[in-house]
C-alpha atoms as a PDB file:
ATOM      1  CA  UNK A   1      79.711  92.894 109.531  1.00  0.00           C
ATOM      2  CA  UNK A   2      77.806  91.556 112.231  1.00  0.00           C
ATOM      3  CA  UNK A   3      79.358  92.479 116.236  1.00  0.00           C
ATOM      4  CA  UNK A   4      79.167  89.370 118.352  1.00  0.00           C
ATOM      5  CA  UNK A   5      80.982  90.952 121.214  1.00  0.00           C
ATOM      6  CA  UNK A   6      82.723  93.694 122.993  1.00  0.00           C
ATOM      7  CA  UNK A   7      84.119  93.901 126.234  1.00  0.00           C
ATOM      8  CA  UNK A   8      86.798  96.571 127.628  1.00  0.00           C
ATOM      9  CA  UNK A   9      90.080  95.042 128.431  1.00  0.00           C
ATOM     10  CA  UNK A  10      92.721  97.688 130.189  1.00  0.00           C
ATOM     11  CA  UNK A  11      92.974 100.654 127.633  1.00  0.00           C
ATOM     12  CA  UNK A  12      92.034  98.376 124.953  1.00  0.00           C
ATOM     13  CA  UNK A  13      88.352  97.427 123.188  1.00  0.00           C
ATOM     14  CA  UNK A  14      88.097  93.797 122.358  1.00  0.00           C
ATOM     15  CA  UNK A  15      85.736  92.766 119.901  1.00  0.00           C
ATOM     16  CA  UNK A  16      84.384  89.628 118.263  1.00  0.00           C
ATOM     17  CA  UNK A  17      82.726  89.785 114.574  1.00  0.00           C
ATOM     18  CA  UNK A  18      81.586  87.758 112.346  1.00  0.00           C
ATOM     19  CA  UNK A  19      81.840  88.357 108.775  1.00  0.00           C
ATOM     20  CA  UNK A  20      84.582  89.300 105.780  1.00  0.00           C
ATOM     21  CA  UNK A  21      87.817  91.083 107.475  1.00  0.00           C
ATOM     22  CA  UNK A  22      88.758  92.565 104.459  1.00  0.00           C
ATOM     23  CA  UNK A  23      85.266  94.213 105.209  1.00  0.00           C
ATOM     24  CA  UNK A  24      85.874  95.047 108.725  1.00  0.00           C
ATOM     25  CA  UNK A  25      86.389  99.114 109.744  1.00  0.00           C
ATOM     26  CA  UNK A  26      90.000  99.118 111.317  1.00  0.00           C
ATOM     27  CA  UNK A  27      93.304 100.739 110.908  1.00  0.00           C
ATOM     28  CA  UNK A  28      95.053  97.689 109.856  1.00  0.00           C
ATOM     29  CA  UNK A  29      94.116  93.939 109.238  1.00  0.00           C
ATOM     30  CA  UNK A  30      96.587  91.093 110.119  1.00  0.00           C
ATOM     31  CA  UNK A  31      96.690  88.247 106.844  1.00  0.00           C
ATOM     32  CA  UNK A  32      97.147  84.525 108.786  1.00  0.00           C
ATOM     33  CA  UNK A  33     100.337  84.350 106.015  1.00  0.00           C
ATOM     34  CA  UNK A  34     102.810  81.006 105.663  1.00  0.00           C
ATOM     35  CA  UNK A  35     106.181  82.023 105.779  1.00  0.00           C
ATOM     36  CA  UNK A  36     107.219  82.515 102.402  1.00  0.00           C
ATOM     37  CA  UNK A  37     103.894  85.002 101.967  1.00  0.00           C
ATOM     38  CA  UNK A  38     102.349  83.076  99.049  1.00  0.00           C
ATOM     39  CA  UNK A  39      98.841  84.218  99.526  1.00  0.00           C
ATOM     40  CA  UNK A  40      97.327  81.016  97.723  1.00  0.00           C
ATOM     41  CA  UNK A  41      94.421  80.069  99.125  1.00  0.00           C
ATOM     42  CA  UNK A  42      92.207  80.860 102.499  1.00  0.00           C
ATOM     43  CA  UNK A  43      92.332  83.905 104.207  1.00  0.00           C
ATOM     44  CA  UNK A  44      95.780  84.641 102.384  1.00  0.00           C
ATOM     45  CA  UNK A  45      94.235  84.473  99.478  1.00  0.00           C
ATOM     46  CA  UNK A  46      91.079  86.861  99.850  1.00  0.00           C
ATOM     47  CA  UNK A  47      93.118  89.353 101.600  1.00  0.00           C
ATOM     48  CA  UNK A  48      95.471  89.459  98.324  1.00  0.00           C
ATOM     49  CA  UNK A  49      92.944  89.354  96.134  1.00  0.00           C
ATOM     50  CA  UNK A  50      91.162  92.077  98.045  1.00  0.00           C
ATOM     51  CA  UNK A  51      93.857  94.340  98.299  1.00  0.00           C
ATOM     52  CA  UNK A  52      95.434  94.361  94.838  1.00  0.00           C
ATOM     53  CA  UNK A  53      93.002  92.714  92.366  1.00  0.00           C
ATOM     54  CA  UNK A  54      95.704  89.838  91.639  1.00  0.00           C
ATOM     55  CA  UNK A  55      96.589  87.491  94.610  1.00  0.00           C
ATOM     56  CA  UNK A  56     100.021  86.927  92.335  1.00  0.00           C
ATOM     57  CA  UNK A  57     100.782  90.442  92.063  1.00  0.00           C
ATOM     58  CA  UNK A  58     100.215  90.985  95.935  1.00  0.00           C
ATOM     59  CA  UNK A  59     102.267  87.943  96.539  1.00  0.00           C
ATOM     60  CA  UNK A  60     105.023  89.808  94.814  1.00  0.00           C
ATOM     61  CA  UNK A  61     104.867  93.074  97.066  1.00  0.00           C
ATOM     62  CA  UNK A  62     104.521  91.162  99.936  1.00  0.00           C
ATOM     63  CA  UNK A  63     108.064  89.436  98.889  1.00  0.00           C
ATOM     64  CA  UNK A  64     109.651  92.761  97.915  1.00  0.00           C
ATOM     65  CA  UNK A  65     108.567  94.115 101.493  1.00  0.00           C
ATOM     66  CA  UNK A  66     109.921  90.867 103.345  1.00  0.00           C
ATOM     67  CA  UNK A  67     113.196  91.284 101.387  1.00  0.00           C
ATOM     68  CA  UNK A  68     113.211  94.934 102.569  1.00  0.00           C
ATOM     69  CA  UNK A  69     111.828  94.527 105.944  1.00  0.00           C
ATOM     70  CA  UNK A  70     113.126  90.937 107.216  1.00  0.00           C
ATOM     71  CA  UNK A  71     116.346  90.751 105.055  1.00  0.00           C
ATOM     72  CA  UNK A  72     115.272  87.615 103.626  1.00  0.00           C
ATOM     73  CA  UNK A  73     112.887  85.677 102.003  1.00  0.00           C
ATOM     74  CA  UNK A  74     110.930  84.199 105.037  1.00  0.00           C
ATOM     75  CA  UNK A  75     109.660  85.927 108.261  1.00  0.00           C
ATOM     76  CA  UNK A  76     109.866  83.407 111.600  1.00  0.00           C
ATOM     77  CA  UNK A  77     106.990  83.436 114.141  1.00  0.00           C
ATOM     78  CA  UNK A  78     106.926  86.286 115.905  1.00  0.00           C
ATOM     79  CA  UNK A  79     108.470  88.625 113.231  1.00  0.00           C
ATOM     80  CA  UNK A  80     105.813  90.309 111.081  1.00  0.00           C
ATOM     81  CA  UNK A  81     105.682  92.112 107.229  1.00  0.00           C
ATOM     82  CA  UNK A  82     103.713  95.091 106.526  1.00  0.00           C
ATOM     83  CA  UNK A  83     102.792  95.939 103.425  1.00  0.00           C
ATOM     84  CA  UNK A  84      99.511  98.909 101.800  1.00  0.00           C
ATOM     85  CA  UNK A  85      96.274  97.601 101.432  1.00  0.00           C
ATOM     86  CA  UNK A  86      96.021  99.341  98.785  1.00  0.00           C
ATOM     87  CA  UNK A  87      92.052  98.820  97.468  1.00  0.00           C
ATOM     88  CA  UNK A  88      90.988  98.331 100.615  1.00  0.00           C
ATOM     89  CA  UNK A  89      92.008 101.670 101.667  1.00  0.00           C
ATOM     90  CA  UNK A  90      88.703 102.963 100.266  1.00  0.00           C
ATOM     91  CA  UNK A  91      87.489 101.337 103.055  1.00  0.00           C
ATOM     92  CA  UNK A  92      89.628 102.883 106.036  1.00  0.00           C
ATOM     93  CA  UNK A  93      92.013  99.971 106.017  1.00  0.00           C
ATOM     94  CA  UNK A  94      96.113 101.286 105.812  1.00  0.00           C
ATOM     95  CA  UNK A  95      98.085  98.136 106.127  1.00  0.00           C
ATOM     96  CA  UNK A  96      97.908  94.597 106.252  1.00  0.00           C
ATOM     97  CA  UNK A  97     100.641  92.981 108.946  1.00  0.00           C
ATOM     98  CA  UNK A  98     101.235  89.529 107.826  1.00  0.00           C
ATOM     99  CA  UNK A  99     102.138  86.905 110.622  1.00  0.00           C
ATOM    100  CA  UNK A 100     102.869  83.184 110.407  1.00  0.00           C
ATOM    101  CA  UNK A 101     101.541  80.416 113.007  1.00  0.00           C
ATOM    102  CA  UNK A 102     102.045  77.403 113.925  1.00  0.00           C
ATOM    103  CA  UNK A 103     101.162  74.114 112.036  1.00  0.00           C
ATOM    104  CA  UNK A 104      98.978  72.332 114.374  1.00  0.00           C
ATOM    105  CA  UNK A 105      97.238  69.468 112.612  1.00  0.00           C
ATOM    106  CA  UNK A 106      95.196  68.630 115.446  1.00  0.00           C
ATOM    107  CA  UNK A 107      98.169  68.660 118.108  1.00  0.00           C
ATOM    108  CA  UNK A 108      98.206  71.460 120.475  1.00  0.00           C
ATOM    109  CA  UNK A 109     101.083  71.793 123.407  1.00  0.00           C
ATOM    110  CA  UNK A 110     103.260  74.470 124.898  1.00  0.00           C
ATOM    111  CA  UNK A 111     105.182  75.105 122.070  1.00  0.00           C
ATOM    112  CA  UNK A 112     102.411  75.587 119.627  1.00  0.00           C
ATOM    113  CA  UNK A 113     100.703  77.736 122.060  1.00  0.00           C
ATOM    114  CA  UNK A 114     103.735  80.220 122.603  1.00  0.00           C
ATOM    115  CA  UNK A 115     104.305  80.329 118.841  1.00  0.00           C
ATOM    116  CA  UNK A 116     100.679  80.932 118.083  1.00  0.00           C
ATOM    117  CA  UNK A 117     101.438  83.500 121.124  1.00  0.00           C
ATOM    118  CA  UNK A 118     103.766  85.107 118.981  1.00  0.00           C
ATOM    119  CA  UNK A 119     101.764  85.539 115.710  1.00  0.00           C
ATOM    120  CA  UNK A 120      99.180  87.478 117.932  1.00  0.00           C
ATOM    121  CA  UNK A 121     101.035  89.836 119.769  1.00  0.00           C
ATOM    122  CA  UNK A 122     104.073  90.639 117.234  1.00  0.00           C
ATOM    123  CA  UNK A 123     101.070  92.367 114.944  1.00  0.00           C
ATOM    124  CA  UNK A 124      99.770  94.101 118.125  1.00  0.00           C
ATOM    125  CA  UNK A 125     103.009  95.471 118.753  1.00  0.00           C
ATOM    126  CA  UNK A 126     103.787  96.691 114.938  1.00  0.00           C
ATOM    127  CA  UNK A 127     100.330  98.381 115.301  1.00  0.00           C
ATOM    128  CA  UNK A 128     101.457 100.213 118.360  1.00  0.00           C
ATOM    129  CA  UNK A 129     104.590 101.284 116.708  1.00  0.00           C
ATOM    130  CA  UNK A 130     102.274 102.331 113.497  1.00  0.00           C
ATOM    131  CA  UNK A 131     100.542 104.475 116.357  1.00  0.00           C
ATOM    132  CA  UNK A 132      97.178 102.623 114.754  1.00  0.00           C
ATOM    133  CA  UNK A 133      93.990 102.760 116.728  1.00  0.00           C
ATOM    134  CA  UNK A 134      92.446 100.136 115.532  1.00  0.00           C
ATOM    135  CA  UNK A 135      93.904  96.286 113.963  1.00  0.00           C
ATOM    136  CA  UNK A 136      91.622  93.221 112.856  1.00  0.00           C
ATOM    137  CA  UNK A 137      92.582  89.994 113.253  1.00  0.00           C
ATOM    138  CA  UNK A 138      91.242  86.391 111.554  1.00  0.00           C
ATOM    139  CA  UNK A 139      91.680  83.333 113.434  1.00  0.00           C
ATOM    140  CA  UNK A 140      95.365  82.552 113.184  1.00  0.00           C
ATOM    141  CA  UNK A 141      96.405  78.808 112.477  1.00  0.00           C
ATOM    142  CA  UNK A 142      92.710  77.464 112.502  1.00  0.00           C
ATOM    143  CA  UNK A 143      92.158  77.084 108.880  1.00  0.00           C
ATOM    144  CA  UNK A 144      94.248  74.746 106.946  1.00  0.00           C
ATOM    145  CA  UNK A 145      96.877  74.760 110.006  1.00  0.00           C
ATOM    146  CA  UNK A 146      94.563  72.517 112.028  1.00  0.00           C
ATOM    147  CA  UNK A 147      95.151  74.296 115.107  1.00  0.00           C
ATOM    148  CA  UNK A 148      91.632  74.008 117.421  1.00  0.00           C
ATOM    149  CA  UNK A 149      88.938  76.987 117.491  1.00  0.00           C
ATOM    150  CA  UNK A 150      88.887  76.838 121.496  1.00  0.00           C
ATOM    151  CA  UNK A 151      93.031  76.892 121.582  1.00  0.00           C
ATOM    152  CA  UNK A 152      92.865  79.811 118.722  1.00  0.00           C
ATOM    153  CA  UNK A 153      90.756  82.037 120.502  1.00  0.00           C
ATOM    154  CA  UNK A 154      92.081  81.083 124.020  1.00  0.00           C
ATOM    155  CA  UNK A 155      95.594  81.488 123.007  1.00  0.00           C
ATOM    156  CA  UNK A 156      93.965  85.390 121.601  1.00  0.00           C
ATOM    157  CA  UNK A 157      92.433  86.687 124.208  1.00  0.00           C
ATOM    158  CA  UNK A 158      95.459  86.033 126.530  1.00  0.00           C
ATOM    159  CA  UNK A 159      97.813  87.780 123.967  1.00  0.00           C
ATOM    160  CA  UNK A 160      95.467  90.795 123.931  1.00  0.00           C
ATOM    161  CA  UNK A 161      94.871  91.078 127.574  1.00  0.00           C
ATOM    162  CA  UNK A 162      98.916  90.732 128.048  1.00  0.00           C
ATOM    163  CA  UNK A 163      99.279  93.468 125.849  1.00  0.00           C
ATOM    164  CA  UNK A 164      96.828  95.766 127.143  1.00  0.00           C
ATOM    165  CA  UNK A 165      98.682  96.710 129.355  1.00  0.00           C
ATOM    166  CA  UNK A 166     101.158  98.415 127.454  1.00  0.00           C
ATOM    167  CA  UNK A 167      98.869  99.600 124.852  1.00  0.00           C
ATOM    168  CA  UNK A 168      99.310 103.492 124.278  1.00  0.00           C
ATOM    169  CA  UNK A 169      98.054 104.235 120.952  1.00  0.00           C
ATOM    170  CA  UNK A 170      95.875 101.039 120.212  1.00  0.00           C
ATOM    171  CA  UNK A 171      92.130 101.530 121.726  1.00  0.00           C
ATOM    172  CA  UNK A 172      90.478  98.535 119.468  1.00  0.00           C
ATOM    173  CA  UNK A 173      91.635  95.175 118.446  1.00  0.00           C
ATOM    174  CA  UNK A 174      89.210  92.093 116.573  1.00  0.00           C
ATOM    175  CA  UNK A 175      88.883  88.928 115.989  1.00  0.00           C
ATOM    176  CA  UNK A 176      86.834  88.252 112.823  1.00  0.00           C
ATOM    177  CA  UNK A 177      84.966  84.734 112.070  1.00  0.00           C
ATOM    178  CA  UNK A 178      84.171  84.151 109.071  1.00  0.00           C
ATOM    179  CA  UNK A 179      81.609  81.143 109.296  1.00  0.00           C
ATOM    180  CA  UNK A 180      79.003  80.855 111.822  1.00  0.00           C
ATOM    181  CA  UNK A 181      79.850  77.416 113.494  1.00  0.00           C
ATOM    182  CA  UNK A 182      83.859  78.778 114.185  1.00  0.00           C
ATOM    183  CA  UNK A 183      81.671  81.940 115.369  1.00  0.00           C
ATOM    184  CA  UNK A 184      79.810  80.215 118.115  1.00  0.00           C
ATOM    185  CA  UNK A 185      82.654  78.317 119.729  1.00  0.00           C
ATOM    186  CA  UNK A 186      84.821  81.408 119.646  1.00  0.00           C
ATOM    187  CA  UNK A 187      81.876  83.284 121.446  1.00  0.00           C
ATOM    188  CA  UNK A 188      81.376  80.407 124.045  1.00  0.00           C
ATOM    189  CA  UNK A 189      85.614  80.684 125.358  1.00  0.00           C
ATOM    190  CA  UNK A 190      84.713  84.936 125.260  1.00  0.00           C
ATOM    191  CA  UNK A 191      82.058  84.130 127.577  1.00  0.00           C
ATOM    192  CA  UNK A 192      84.403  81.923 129.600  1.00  0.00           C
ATOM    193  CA  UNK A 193      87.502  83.612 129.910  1.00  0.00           C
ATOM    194  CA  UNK A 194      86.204  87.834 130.008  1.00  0.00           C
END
């Protein structure tokens, strides 16, 4: 896990990192999840096979804790699922908070923003309730979603700084980037906007 970044926001320590975020030191890790939480492919995917082994059988706890949590079988953006991390907790990680964005497919306006919005700060705020100290987030919606690197990371950093100033038990939240050209564009709108 390579540190790209860190900057002090309110209460809160923001970092950027590049590297695996099943692999990254924090409290709890936040799965970029579709609604139904079928963990097929992309981050979804590694996170499920991380944590139990068997993306299929993690799909199927994820389910049972939606059913239990949401009261159905979808969550909405804004509403989050957590569920153990089970293998991972070998490595410090408790939970994984699963939170749906927005399909972007190149398009980005208002709406898109506010429900990307969402998918950052309802994990933030599960975290708080958790009373974690530290949560780990991937780049929500810029995978297969097609939402822009720049808008992903903007849209982050604004959710983070919003909630810092309510954060009690949270001292350290992440963004993790996987591959180094998504890594350099999300440390160039850092730069910009801290």
């Amino acid at each position: 896990m390579k540190h790209v970044f860190e900057v002090r926001v309110g209460e809160l320590v923001l970092k950027l990192a590049q590297g695996d975020i099943t692999s990254y030191p924090s409290d709890a890790i936040v799965n970029a999840a579709n609604k139904y939480l079928e963990h097929g492919g992309g981050v979804a995917y590694a996170i499920a096979r991380a944590c139990a082994g068997n993306a299929e059988e993690y799909t199927r706890i994820s389910k049972l804790a939606m059913k239990e949590q949401i009261g159905r079988e979808y969550i909405e953006h804004g509403e989050v699922v957590v569920t153990p991390a089970m293998k991972l907790e070998k490595r410090g990680i408790r939970y994984v908070i699963h939170s749906v964005g927005p399909i972007c497919k190149g398009r980005w306006d208002e709406r898109l923003r506010e429900r990307l919005h969402l998918a950052f700060t309802a994990p933030l705020k599960k975290a708080e309730e958790l009373k974690l100290k530290s949560i780990a987030f991937p780049a929500i919606s810029a995978g297969i979603y097609g939402c822009k690197m720049e808008n992903v990371v903007e849209t982050f950093i604004s959710a983070v700084k919003e909630f810092s100033r309510s954060a009690k038990s949270l001292k350290e939240v992440a963004l993790v980037i996987y591959d180094r050209e998504s890594l350099e564009v999300a440390e160039k709108v850092f730069r910009e906007m801290i």
